[in-house]
N, C-alpha and C. Protein backbone atom coordinates (compact mmCIF):
# COMPACT_ATOMS: atom_id res chain seq x y z
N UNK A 1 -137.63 77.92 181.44
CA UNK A 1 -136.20 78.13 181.44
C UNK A 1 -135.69 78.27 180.01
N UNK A 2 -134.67 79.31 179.91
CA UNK A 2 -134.03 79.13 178.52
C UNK A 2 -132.97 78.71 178.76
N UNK A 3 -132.13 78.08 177.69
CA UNK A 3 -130.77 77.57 177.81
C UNK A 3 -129.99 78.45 176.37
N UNK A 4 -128.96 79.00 176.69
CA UNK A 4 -127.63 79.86 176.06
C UNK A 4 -126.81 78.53 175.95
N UNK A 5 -126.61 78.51 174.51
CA UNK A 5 -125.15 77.86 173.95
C UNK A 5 -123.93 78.50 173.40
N UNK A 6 -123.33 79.07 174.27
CA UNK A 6 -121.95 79.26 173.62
C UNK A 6 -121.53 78.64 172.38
N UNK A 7 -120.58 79.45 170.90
CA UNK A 7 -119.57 78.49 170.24
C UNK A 7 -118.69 79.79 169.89
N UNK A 8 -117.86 79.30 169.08
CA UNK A 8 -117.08 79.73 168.42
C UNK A 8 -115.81 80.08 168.58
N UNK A 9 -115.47 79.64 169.60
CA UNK A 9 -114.36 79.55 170.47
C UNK A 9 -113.11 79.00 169.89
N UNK A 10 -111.72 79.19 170.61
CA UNK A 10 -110.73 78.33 169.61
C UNK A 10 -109.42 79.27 169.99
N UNK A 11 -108.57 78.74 169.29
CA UNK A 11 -107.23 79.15 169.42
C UNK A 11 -107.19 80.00 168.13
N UNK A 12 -106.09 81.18 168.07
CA UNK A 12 -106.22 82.13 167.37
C UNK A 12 -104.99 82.60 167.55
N UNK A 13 -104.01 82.96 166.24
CA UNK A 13 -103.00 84.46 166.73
C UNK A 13 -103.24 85.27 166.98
N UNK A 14 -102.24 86.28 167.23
CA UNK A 14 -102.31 87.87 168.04
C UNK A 14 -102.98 88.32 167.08
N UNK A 15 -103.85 89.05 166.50
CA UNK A 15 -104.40 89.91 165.10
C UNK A 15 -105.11 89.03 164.69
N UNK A 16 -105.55 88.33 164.89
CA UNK A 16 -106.76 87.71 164.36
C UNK A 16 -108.14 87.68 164.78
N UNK A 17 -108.92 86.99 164.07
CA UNK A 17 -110.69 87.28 164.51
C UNK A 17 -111.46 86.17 164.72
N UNK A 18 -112.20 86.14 165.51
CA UNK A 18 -113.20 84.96 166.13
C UNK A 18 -114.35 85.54 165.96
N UNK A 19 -115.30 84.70 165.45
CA UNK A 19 -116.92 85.23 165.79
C UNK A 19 -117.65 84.47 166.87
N UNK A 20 -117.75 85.11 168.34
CA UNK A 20 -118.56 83.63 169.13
C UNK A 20 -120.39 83.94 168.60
N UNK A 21 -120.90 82.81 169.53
CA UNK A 21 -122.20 82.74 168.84
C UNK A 21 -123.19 82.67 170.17
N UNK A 22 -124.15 83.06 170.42
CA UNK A 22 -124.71 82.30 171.86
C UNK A 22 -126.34 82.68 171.48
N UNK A 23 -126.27 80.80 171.02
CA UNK A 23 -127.91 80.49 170.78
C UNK A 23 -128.70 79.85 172.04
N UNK A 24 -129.84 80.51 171.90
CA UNK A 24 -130.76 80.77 172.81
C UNK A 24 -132.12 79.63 172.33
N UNK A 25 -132.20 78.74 173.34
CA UNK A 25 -133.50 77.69 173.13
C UNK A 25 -135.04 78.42 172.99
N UNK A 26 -135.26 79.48 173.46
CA UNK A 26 -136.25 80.22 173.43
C UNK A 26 -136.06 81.61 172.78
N UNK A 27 -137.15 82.31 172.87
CA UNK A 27 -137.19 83.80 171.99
C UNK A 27 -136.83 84.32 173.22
N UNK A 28 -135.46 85.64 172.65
CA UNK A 28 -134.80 86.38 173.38
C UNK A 28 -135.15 87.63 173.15
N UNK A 29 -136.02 88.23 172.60
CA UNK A 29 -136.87 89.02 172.24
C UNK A 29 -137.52 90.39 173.22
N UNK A 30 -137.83 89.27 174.41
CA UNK A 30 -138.05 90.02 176.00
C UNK A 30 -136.99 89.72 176.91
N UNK A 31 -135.95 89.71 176.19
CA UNK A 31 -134.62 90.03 177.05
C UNK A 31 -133.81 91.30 176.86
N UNK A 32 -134.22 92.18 177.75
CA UNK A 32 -133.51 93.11 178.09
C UNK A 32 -132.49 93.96 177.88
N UNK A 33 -131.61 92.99 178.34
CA UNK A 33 -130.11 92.86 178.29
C UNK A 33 -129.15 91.45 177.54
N UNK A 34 -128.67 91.69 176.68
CA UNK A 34 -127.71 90.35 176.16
C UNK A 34 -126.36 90.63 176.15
N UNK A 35 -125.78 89.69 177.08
CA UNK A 35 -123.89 90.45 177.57
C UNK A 35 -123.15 89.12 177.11
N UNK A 36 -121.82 90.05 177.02
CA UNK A 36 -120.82 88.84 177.02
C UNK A 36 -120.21 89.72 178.17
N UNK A 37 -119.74 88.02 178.56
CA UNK A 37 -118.81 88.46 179.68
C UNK A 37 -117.24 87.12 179.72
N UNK A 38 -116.08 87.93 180.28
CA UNK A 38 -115.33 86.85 180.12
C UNK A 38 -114.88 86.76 181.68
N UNK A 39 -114.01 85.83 181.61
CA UNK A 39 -112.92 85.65 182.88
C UNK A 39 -111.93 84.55 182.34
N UNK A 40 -110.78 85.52 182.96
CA UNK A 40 -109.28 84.94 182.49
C UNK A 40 -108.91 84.18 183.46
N UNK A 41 -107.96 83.37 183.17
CA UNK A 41 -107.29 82.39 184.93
C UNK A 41 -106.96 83.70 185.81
N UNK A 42 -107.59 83.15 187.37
CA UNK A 42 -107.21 83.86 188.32
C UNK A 42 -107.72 85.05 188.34
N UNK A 43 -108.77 85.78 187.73
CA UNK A 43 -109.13 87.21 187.32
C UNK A 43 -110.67 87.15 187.68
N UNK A 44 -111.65 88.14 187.88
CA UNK A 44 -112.61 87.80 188.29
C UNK A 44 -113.11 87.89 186.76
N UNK A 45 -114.66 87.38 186.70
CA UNK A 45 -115.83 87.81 185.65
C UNK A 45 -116.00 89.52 185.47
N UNK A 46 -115.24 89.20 184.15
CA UNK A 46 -115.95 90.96 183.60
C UNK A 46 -116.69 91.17 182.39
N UNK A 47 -117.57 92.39 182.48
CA UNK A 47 -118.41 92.00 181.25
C UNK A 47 -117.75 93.52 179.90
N UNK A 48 -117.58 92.42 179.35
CA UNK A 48 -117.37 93.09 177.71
C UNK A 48 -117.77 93.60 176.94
N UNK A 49 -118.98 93.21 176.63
CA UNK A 49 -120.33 93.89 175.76
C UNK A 49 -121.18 93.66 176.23
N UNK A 50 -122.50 94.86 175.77
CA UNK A 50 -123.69 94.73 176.14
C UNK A 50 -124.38 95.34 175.16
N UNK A 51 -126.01 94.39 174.75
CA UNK A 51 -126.49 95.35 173.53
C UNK A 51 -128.15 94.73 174.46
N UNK A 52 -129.09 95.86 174.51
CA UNK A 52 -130.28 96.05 175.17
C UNK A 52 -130.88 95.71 173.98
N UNK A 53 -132.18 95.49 174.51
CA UNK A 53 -133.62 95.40 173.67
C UNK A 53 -133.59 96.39 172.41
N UNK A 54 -133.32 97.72 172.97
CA UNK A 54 -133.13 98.56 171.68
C UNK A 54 -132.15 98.45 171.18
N UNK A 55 -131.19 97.54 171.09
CA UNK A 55 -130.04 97.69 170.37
C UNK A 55 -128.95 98.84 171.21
N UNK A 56 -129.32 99.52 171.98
CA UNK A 56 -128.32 99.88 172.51
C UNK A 56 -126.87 99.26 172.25
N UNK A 57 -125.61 99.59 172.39
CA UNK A 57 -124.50 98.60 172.63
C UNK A 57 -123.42 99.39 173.50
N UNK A 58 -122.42 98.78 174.13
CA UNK A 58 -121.58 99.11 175.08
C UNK A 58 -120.70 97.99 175.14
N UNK A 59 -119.35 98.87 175.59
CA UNK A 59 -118.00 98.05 175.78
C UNK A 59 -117.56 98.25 176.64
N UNK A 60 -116.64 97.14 177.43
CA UNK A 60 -115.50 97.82 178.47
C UNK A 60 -114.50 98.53 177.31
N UNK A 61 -113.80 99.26 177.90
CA UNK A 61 -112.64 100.15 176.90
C UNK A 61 -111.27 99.26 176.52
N UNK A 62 -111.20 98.34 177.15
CA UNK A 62 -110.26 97.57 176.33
C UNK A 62 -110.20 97.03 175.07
N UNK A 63 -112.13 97.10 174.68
CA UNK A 63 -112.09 96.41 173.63
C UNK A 63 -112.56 97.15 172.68
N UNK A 64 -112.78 98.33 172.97
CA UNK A 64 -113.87 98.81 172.55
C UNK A 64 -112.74 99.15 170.70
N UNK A 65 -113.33 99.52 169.47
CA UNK A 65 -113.23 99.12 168.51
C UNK A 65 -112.27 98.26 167.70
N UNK A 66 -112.49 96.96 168.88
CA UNK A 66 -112.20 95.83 168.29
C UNK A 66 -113.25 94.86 168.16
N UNK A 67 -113.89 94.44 169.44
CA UNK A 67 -115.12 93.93 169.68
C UNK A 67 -116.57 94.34 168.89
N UNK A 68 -117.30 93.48 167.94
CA UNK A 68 -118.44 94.28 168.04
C UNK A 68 -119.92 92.87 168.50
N UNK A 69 -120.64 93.75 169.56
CA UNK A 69 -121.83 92.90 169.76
C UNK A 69 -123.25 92.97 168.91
N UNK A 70 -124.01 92.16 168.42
CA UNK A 70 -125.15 91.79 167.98
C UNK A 70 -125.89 91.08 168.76
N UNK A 71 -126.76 91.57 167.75
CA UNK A 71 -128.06 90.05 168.33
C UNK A 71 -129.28 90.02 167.29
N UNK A 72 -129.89 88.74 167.02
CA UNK A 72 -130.54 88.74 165.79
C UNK A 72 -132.31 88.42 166.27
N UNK A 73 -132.89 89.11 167.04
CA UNK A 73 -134.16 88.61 167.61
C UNK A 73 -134.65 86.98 166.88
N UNK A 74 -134.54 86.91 165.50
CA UNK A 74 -135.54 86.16 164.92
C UNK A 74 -134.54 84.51 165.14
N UNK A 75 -133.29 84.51 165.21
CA UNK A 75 -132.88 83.69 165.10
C UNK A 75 -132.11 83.50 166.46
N UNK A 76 -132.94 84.12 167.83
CA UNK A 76 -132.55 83.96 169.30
C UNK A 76 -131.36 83.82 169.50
N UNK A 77 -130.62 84.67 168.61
CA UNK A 77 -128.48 84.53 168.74
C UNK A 77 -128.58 85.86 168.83
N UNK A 78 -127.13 85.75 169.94
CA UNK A 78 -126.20 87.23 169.82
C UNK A 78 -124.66 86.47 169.97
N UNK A 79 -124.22 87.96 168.84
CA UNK A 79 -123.23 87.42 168.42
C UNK A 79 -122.13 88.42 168.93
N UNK A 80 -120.65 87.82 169.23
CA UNK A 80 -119.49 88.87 169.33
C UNK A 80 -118.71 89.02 168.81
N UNK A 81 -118.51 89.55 167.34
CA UNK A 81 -117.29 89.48 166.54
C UNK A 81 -116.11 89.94 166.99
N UNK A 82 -114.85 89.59 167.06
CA UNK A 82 -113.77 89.66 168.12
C UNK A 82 -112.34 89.89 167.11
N UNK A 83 -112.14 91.01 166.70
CA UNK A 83 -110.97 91.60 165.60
C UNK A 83 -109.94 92.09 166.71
N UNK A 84 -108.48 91.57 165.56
CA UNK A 84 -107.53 92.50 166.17
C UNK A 84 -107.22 91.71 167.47
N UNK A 85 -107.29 90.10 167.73
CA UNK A 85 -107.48 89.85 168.87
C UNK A 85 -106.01 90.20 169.96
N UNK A 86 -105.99 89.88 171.00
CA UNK A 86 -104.24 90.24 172.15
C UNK A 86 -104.11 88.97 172.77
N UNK A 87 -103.15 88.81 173.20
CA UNK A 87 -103.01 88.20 173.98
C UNK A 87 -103.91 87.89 175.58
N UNK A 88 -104.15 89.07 175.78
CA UNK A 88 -105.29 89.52 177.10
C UNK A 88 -106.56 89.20 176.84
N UNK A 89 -106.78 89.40 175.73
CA UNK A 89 -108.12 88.30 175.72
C UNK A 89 -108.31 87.12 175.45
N UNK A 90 -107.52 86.41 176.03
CA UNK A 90 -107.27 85.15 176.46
C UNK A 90 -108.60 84.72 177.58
N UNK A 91 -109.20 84.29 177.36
CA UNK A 91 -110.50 83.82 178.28
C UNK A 91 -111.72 82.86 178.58
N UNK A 92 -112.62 82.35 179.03
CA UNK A 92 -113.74 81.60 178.80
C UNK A 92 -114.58 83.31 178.45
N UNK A 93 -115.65 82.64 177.45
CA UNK A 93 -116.56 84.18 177.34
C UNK A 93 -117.96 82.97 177.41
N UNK A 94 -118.46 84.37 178.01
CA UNK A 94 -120.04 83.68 178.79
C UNK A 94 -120.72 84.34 178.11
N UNK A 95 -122.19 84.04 177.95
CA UNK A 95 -123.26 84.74 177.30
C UNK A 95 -124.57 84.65 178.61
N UNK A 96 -125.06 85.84 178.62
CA UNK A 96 -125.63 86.52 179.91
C UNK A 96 -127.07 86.72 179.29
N UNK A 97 -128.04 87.07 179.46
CA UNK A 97 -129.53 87.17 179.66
C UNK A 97 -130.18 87.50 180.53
N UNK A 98 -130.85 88.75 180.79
CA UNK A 98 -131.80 89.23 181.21
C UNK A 98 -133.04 89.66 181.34
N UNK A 99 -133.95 88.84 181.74
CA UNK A 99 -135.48 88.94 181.50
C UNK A 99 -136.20 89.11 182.77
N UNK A 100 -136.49 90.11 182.74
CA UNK A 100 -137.15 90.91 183.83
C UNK A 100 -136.05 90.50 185.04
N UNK A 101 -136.45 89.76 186.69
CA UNK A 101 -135.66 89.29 187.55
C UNK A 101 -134.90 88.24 187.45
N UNK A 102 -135.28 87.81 186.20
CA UNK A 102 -134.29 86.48 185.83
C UNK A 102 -133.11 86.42 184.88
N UNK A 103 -131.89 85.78 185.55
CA UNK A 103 -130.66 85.86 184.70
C UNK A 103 -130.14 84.68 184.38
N UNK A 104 -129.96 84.28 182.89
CA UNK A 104 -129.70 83.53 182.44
C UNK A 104 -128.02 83.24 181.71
N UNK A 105 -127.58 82.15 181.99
CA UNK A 105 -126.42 81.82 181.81
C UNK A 105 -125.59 80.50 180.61
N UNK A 106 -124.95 80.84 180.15
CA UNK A 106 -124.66 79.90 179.26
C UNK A 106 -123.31 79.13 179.76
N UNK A 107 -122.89 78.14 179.30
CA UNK A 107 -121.54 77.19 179.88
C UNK A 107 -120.60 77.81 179.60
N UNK A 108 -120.11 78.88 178.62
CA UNK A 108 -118.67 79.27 178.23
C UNK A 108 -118.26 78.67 177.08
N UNK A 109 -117.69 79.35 176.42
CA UNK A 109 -116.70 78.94 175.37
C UNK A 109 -115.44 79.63 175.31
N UNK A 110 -114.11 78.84 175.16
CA UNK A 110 -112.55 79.25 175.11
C UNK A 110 -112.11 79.97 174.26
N UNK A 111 -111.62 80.82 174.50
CA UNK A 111 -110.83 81.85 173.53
C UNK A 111 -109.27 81.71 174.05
N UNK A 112 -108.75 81.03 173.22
CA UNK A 112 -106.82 81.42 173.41
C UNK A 112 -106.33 82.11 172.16
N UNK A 113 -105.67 82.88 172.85
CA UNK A 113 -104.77 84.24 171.38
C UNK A 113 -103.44 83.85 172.52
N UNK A 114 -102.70 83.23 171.13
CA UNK A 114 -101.61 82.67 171.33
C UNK A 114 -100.85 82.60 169.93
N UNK A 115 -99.66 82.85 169.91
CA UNK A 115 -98.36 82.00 168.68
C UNK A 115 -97.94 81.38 168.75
């Protein structure tokens, strides 16, 4: 089993930037897929970024050049730098893992964009 730790979470104004973090107890290396995903009160789970094995990367369009996703093989983190933040992304953000049939999940960390 691997275990995903969310951080970086926090309260923030409108225009401002968060970096979350989601470290990985094992090598993420043969993972696939590494997502963030959020969900707001009352809203279902949606996913935000995605960056593949090759580095691929992808956004939903809300965020798209505000958000940017990483991931650092050697140091089993991917990261979501979060510019320009809104009010709407107001959320828990999850960190996701995919290795072969297995999907791995992290606890969440809080994001409030608030004044």
């Amino acid at each position: 089993q691997v275990q995903l730790v969310e951080s970086g979470g926090g309260l923030v104004q409108p225009g401002g930037s968060l970096m979350l973090s989601c470290a990985a107890s094992g090598s993420i290396s043969s993972f696939y897929v590494m997502d963030w995903y959020r969900q707001a009160p009352g809203k279902e789970r949606e996913l935000v970024a995605r960056v593949t094995g090759g580095s691929l990367k992808s956004y939903v369009d809300s965020v798209k050049g505000r958000f940017t996703i990483s991931r650092d093989n050697a140091k089993n983190t991917v990261y979501l730098q979060m510019n320009s933040l809104k009010f709407e992304d107001t959320a828990v953000y999850y960190c996701r893992g995919v290795r072969g049939r297995e999907v791995f999940w992290g606890q969440g960390t809080q994001v409030t964009v608030s004044s």
